[in-house]
PDB file of N, CA and C in Angstrom:
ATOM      1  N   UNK A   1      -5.309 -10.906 -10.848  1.00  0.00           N
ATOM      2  CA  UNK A   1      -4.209 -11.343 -10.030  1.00  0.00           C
ATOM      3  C   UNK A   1      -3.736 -10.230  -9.095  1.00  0.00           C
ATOM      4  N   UNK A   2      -3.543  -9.274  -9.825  1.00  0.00           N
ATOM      5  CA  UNK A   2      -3.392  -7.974  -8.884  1.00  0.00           C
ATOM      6  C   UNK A   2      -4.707  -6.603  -9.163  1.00  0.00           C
ATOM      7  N   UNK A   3      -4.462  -6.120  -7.713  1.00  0.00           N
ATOM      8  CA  UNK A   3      -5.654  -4.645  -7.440  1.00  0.00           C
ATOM      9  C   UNK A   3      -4.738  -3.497  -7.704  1.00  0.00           C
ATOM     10  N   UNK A   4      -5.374  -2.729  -8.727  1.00  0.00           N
ATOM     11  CA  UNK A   4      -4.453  -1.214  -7.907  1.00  0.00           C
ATOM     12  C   UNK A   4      -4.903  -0.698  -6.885  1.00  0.00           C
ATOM     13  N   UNK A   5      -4.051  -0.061  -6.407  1.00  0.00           N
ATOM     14  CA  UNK A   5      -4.879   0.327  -4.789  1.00  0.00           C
ATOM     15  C   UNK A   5      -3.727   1.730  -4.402  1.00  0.00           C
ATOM     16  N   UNK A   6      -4.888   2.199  -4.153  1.00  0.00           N
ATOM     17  CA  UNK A   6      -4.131   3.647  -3.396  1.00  0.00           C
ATOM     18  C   UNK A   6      -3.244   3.744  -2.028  1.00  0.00           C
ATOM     19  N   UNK A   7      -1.913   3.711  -1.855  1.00  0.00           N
ATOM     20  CA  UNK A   7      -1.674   3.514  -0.560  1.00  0.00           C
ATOM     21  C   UNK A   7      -1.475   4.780   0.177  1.00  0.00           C
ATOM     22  N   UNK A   8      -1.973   5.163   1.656  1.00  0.00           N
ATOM     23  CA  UNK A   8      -1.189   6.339   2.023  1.00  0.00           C
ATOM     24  C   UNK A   8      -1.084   5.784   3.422  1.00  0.00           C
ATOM     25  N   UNK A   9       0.344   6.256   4.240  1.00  0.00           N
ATOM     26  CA  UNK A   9       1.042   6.052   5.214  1.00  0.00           C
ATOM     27  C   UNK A   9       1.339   7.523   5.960  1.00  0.00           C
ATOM     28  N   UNK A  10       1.035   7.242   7.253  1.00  0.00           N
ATOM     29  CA  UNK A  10       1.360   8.220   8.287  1.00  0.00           C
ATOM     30  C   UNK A  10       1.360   7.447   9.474  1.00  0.00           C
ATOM     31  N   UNK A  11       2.411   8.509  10.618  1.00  0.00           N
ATOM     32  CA  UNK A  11       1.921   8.435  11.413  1.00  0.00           C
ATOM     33  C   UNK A  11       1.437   8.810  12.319  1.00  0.00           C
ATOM     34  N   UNK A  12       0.422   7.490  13.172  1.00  0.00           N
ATOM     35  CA  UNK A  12      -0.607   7.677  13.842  1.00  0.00           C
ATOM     36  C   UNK A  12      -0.941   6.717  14.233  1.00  0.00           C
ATOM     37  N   UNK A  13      -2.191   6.496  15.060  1.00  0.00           N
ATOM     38  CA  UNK A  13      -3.066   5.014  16.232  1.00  0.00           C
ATOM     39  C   UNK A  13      -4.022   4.981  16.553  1.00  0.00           C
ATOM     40  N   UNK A  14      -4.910   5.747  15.306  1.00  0.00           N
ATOM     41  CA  UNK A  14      -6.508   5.518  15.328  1.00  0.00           C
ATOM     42  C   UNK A  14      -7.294   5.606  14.332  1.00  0.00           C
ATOM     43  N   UNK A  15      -7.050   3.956  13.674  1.00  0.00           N
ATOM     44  CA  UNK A  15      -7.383   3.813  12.440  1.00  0.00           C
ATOM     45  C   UNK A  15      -8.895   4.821  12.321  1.00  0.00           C
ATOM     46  N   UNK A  16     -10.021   3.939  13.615  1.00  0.00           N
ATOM     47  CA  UNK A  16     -11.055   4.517  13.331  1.00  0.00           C
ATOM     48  C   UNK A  16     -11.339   5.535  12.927  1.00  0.00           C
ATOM     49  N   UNK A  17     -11.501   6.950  13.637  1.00  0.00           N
ATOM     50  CA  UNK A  17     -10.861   8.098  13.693  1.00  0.00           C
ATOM     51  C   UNK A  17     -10.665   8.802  12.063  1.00  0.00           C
ATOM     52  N   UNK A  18      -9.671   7.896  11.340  1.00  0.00           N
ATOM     53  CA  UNK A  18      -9.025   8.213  10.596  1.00  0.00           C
ATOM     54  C   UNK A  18      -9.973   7.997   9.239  1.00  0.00           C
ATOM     55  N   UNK A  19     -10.616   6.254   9.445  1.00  0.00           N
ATOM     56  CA  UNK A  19     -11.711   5.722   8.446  1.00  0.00           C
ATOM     57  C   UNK A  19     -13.080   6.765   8.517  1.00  0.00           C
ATOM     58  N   UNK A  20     -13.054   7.326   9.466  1.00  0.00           N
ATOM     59  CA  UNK A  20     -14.279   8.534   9.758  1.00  0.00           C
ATOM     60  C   UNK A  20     -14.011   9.501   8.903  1.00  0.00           C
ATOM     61  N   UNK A  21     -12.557  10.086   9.052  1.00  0.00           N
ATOM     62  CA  UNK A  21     -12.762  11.162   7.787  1.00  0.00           C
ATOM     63  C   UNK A  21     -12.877  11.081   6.552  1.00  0.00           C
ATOM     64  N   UNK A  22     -12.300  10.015   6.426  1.00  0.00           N
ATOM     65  CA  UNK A  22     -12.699   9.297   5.070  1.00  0.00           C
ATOM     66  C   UNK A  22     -13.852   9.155   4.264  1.00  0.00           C
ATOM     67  N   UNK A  23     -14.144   8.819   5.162  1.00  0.00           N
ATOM     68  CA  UNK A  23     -16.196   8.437   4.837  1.00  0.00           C
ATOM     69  C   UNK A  23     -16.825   9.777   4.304  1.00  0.00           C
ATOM     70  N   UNK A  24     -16.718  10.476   5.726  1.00  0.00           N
ATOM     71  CA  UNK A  24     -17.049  11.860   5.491  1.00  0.00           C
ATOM     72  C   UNK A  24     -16.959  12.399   4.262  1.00  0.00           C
ATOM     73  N   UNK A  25     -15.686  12.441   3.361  1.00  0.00           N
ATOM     74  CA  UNK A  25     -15.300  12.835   2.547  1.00  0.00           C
ATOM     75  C   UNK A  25     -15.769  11.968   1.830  1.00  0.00           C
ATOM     76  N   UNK A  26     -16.534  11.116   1.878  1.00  0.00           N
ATOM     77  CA  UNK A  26     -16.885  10.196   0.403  1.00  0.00           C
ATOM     78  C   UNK A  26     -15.646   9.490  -0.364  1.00  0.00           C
ATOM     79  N   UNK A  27     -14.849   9.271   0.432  1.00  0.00           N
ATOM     80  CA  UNK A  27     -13.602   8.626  -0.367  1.00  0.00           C
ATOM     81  C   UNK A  27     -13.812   6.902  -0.066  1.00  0.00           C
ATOM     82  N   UNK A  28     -13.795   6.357  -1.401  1.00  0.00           N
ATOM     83  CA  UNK A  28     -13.755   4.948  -1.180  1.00  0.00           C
ATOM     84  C   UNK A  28     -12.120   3.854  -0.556  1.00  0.00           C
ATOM     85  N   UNK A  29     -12.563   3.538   0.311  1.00  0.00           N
ATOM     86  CA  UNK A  29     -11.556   2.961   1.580  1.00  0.00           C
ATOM     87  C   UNK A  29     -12.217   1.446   1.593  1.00  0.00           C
ATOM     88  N   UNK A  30     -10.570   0.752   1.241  1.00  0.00           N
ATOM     89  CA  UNK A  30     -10.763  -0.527   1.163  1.00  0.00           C
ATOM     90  C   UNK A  30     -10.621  -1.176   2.705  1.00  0.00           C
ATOM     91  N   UNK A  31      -9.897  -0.339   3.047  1.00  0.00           N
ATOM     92  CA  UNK A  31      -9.027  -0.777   4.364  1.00  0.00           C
ATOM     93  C   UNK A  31      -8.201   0.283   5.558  1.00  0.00           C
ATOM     94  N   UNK A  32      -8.443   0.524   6.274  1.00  0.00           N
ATOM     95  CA  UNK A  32      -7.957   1.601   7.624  1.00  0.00           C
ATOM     96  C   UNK A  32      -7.346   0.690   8.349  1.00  0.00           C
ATOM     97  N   UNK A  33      -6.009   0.883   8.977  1.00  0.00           N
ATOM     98  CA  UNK A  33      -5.115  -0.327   9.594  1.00  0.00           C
ATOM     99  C   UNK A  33      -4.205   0.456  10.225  1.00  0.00           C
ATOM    100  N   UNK A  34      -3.646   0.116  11.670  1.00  0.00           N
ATOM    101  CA  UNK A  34      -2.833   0.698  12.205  1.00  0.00           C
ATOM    102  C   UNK A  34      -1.523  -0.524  12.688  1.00  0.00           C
ATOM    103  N   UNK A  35      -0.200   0.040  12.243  1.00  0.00           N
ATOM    104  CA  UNK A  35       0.523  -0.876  11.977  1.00  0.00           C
ATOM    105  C   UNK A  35       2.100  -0.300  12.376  1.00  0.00           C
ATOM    106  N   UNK A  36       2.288  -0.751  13.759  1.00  0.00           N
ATOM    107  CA  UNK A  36       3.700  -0.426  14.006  1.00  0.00           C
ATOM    108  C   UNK A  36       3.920   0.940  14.365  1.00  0.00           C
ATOM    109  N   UNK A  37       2.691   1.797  14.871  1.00  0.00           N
ATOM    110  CA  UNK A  37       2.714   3.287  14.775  1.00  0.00           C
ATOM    111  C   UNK A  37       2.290   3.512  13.713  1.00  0.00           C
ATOM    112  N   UNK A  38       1.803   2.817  12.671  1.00  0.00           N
ATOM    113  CA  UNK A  38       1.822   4.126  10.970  1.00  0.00           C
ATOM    114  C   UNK A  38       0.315   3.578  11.344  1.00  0.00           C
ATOM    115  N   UNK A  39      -0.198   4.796  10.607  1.00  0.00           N
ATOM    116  CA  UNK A  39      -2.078   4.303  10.093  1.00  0.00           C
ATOM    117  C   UNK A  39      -1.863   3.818   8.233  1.00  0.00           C
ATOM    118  N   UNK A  40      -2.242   2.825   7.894  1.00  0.00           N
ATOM    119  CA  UNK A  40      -1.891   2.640   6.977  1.00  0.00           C
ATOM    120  C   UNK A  40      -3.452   2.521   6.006  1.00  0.00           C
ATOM    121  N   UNK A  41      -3.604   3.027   5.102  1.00  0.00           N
ATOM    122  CA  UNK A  41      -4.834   3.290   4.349  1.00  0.00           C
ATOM    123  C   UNK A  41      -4.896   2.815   2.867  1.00  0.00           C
ATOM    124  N   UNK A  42      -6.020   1.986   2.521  1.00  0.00           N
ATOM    125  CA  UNK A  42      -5.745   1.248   0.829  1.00  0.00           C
ATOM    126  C   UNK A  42      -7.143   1.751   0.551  1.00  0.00           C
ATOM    127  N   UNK A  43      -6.892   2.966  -1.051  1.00  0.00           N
ATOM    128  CA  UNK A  43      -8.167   3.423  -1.175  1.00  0.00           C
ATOM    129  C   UNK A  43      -8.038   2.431  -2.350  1.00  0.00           C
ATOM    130  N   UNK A  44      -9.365   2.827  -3.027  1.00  0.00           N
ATOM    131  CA  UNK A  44      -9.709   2.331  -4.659  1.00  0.00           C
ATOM    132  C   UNK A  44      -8.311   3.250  -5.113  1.00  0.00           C
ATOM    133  N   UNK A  45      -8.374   3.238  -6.463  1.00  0.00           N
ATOM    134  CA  UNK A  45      -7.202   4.003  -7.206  1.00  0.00           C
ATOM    135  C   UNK A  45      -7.607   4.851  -7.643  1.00  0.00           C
ATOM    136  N   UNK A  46      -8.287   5.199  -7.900  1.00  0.00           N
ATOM    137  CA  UNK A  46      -9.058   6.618  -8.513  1.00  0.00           C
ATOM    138  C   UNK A  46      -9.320   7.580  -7.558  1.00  0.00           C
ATOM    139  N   UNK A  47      -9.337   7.507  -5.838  1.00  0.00           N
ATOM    140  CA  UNK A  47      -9.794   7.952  -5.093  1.00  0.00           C
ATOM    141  C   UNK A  47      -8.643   8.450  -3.708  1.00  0.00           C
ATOM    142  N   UNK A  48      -7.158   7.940  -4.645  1.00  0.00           N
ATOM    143  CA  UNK A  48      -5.922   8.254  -3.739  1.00  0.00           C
ATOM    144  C   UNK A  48      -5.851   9.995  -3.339  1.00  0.00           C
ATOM    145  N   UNK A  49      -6.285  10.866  -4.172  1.00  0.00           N
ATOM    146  CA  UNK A  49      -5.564  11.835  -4.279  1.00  0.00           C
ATOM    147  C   UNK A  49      -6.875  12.737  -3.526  1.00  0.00           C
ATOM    148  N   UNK A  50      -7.923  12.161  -3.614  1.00  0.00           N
ATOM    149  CA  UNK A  50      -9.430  12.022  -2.632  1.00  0.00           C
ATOM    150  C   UNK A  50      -8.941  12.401  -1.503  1.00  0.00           C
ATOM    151  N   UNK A  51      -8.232  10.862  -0.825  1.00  0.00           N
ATOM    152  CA  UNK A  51      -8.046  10.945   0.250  1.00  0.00           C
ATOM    153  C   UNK A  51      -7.139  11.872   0.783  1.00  0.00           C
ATOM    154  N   UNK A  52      -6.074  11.563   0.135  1.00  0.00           N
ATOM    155  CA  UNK A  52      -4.973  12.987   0.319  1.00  0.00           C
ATOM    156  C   UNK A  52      -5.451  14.340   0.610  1.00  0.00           C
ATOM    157  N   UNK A  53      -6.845  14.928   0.067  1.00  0.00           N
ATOM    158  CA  UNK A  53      -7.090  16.153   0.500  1.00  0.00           C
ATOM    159  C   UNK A  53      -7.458  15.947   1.619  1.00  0.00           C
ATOM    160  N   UNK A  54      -8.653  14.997   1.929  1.00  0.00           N
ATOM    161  CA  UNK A  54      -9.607  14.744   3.124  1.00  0.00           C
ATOM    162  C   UNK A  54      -8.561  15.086   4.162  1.00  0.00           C
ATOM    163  N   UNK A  55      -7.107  13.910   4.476  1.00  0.00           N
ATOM    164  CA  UNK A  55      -6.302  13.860   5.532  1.00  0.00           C
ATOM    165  C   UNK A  55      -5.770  15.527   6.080  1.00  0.00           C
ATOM    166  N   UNK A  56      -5.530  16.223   4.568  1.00  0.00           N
ATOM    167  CA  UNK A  56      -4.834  17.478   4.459  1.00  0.00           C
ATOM    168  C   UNK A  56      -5.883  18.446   5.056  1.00  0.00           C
ATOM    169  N   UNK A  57      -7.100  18.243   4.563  1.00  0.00           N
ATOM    170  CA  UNK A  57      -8.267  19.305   5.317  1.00  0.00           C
ATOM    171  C   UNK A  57      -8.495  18.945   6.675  1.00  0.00           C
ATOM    172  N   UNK A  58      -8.112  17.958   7.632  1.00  0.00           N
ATOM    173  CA  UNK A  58      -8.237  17.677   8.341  1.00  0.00           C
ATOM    174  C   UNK A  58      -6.732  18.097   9.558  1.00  0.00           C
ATOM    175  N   UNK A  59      -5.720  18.130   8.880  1.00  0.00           N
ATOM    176  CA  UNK A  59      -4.773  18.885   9.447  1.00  0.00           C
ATOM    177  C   UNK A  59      -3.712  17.439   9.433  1.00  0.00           C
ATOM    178  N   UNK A  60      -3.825  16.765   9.004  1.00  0.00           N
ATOM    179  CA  UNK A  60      -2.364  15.851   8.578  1.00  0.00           C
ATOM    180  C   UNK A  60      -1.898  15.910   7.261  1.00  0.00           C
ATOM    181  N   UNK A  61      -0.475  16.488   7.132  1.00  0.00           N
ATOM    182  CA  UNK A  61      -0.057  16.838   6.469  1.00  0.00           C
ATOM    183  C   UNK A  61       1.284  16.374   5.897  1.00  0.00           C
ATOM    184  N   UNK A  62       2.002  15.499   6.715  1.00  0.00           N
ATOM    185  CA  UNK A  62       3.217  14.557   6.410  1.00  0.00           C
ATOM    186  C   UNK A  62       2.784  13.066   6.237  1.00  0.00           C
ATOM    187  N   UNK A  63       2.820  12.362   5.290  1.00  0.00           N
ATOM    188  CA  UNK A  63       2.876  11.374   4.456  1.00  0.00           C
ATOM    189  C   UNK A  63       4.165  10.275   4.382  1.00  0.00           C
ATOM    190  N   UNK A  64       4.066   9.451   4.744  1.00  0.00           N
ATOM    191  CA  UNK A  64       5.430   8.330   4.094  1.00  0.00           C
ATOM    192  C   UNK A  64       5.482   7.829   3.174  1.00  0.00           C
ATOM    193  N   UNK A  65       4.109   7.941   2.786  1.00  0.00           N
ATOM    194  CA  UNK A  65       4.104   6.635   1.341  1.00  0.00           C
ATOM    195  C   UNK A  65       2.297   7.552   0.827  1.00  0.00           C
ATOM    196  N   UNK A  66       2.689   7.519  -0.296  1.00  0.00           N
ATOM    197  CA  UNK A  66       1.098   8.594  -0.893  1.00  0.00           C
ATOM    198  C   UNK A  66       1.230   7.457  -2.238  1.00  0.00           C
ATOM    199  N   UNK A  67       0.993   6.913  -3.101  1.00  0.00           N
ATOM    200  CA  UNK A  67       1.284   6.237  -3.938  1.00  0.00           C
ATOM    201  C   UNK A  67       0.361   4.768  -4.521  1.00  0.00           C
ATOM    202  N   UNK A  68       0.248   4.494  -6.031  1.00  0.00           N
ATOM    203  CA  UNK A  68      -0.748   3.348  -6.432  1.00  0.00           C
ATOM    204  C   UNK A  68       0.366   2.419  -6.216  1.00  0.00           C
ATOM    205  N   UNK A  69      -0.156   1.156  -6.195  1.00  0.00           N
ATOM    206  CA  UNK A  69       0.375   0.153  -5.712  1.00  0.00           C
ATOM    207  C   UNK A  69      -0.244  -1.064  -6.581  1.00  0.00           C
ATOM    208  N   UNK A  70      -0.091  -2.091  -6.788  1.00  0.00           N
ATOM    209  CA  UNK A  70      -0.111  -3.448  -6.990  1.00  0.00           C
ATOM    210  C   UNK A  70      -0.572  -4.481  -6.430  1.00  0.00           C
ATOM    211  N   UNK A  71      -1.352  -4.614  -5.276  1.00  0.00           N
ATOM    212  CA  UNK A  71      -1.538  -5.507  -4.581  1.00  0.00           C
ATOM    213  C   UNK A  71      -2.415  -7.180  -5.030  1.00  0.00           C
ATOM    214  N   UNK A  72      -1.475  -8.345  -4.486  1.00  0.00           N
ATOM    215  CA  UNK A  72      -1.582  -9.248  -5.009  1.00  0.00           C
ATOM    216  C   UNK A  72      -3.301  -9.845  -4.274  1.00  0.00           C
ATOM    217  N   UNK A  73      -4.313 -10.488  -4.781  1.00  0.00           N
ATOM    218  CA  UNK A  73      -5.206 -11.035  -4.808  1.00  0.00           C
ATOM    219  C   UNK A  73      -5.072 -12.310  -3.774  1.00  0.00           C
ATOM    220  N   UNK A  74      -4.263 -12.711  -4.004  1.00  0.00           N
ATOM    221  CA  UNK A  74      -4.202 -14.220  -3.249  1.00  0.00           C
ATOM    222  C   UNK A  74      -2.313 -14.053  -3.640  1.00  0.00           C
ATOM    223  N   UNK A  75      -1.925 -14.689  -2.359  1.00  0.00           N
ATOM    224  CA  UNK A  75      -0.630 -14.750  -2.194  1.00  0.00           C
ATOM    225  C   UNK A  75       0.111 -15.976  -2.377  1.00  0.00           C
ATOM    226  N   UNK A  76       1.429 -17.180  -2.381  1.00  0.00           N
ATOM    227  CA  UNK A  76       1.773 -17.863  -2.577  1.00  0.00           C
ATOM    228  C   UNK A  76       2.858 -17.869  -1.577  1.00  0.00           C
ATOM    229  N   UNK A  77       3.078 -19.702  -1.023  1.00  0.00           N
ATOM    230  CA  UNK A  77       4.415 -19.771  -0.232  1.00  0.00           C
ATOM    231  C   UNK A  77       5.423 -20.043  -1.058  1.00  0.00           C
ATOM    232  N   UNK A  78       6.864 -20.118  -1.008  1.00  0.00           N
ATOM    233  CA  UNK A  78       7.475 -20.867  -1.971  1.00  0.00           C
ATOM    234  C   UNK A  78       8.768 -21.582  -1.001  1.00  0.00           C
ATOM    235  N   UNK A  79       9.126 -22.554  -1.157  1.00  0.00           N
ATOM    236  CA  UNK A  79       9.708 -23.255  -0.456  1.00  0.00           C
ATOM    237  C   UNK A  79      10.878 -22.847  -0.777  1.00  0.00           C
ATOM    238  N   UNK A  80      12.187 -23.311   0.307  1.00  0.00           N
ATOM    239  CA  UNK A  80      13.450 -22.451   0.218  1.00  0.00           C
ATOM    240  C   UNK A  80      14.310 -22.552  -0.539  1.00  0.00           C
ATOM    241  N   UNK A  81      14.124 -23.482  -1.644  1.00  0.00           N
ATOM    242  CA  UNK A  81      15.389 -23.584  -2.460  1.00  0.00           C
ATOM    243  C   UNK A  81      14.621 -22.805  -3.814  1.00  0.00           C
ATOM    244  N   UNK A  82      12.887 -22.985  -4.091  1.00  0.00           N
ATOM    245  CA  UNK A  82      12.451 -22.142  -5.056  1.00  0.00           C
ATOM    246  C   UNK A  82      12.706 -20.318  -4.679  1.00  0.00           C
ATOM    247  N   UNK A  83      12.346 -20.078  -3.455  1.00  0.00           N
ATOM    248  CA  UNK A  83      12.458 -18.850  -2.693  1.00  0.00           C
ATOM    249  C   UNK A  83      13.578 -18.237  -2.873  1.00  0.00           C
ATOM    250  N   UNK A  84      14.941 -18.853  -3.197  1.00  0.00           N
ATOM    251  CA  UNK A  84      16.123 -18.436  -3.394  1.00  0.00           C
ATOM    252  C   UNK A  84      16.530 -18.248  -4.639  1.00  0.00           C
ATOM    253  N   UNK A  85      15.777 -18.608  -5.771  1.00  0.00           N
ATOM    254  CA  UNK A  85      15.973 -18.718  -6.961  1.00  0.00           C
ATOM    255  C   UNK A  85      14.865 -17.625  -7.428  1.00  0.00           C
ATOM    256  N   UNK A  86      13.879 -17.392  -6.402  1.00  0.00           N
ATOM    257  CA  UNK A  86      12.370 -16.103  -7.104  1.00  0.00           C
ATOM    258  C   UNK A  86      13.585 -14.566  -6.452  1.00  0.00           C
ATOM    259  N   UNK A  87      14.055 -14.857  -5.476  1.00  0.00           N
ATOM    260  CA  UNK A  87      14.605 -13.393  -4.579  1.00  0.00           C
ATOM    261  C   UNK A  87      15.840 -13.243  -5.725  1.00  0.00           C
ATOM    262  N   UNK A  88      16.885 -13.860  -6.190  1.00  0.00           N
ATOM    263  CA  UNK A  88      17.348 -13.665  -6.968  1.00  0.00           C
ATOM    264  C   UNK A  88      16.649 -13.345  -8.537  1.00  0.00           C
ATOM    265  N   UNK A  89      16.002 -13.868  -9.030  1.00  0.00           N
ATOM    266  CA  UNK A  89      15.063 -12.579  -9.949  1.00  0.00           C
ATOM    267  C   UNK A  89      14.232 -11.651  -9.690  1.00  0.00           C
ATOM    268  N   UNK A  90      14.086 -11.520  -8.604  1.00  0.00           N
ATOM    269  CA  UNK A  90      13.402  -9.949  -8.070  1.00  0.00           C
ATOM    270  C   UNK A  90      14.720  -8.934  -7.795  1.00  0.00           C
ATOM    271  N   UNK A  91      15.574  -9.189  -7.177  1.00  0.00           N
ATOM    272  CA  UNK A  91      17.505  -8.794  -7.215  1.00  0.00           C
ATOM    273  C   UNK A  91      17.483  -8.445  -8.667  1.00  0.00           C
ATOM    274  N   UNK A  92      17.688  -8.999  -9.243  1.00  0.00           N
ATOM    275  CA  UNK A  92      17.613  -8.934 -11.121  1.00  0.00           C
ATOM    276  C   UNK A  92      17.330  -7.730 -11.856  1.00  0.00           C
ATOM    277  N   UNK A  93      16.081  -7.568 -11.155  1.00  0.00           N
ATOM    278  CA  UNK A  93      14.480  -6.860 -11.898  1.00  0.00           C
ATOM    279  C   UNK A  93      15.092  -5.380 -11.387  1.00  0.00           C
ATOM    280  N   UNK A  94      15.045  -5.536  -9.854  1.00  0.00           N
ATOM    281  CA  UNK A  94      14.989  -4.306  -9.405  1.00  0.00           C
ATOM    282  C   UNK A  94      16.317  -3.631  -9.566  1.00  0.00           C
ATOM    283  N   UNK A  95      17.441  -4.185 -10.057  1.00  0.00           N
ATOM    284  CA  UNK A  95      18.856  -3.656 -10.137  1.00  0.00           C
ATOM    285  C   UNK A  95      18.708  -3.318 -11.737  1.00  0.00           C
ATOM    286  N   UNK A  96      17.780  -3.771 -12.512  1.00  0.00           N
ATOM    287  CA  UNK A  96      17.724  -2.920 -14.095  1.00  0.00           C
ATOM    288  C   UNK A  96      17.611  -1.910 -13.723  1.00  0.00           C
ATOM    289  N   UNK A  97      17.852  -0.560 -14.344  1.00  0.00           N
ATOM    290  CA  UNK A  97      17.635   0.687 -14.621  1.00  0.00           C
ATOM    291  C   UNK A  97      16.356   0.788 -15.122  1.00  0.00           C
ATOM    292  N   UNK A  98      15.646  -0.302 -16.012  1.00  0.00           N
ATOM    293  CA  UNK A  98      14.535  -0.121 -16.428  1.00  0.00           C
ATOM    294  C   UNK A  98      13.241  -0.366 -15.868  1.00  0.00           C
ATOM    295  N   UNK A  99      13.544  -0.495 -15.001  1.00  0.00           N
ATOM    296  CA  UNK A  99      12.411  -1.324 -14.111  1.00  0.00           C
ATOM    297  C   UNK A  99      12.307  -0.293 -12.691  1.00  0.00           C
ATOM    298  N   UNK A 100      10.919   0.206 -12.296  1.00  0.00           N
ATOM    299  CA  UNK A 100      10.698   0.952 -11.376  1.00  0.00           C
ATOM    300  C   UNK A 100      10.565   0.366 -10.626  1.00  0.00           C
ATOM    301  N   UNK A 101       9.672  -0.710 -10.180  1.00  0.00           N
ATOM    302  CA  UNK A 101       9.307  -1.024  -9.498  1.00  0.00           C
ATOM    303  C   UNK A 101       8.825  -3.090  -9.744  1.00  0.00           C
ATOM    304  N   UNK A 102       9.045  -4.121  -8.398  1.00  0.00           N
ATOM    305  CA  UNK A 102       8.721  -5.326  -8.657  1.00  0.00           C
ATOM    306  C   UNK A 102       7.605  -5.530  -7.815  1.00  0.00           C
ATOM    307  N   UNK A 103       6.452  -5.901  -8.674  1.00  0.00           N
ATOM    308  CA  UNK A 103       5.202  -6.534  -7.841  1.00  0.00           C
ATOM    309  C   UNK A 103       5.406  -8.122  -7.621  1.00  0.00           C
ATOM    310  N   UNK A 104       4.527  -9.048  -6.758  1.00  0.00           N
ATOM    311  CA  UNK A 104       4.734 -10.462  -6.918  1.00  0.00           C
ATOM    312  C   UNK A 104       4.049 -10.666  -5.678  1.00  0.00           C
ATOM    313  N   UNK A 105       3.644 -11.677  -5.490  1.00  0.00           N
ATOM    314  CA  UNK A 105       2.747 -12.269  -4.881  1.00  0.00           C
ATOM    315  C   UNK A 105       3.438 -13.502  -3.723  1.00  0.00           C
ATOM    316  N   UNK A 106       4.292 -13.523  -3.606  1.00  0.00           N
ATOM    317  CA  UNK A 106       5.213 -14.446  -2.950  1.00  0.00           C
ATOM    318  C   UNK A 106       4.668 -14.045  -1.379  1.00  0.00           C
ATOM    319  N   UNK A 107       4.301 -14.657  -0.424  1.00  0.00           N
ATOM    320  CA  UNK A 107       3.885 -14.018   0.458  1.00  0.00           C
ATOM    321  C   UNK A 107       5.664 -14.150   1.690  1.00  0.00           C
ATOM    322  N   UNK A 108       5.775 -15.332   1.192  1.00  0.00           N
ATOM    323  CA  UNK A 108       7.473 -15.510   2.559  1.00  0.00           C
ATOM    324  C   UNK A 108       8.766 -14.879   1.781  1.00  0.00           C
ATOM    325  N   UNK A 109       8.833 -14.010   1.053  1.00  0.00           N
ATOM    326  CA  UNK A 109      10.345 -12.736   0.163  1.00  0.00           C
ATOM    327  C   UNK A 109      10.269 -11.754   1.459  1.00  0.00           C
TER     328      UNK A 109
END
């Protein structure tokens, strides 16, 4: 249902470029994406901290987001009166103290 996946965020506006050093470095890259100004990058999970050097030997060195992630497989709509009743238990989840973090697959939250 869900991937772990390595995320790292910078910015930048050439994914290619960016999927090149990657390679180079033998780091497995699911995905190179440029998004709003950020280059946004989804390695395997084993291979986050891979990439992190590659970017760093390469001379980028500020990061927004370095971090494993959750990513959902196939996503779901939910119509607005269910949608209001899922956002209020994600509200819930994420206001425990115990809870780091909410994954979910809802694609319209």
């Amino acid at each position: 249902m869900f991937d772990n996946t390595g995320v790292i965020v910078f910015e930048g506006t050439d994914p290619d470029h960016i999927f090149e050093i990657l390679l180079n470095a033998e780091v497995d890259v699911r995905d190179v994406t440029e998004e709003e100004g950020n280059i946004v990058i989804y390695t395997e999970s084993t291979d986050l901290h891979k990439g992190i050097a590659a970017l760093k030997a390469a001379g980028i060195t500020e990061f927004s987001t370095t971090e494993l992630e959750m990513i959902a497989q196939s996503e779901i709509e939910l119509s607005s009166e269910d949608l209001e009743v899922f956002a209020g238990l994600v509200d819930a989840l994420e206001d425990d103290d115990d809870v780091q973090k909410v994954y979910h697959n809802v694609a319209n939250l």
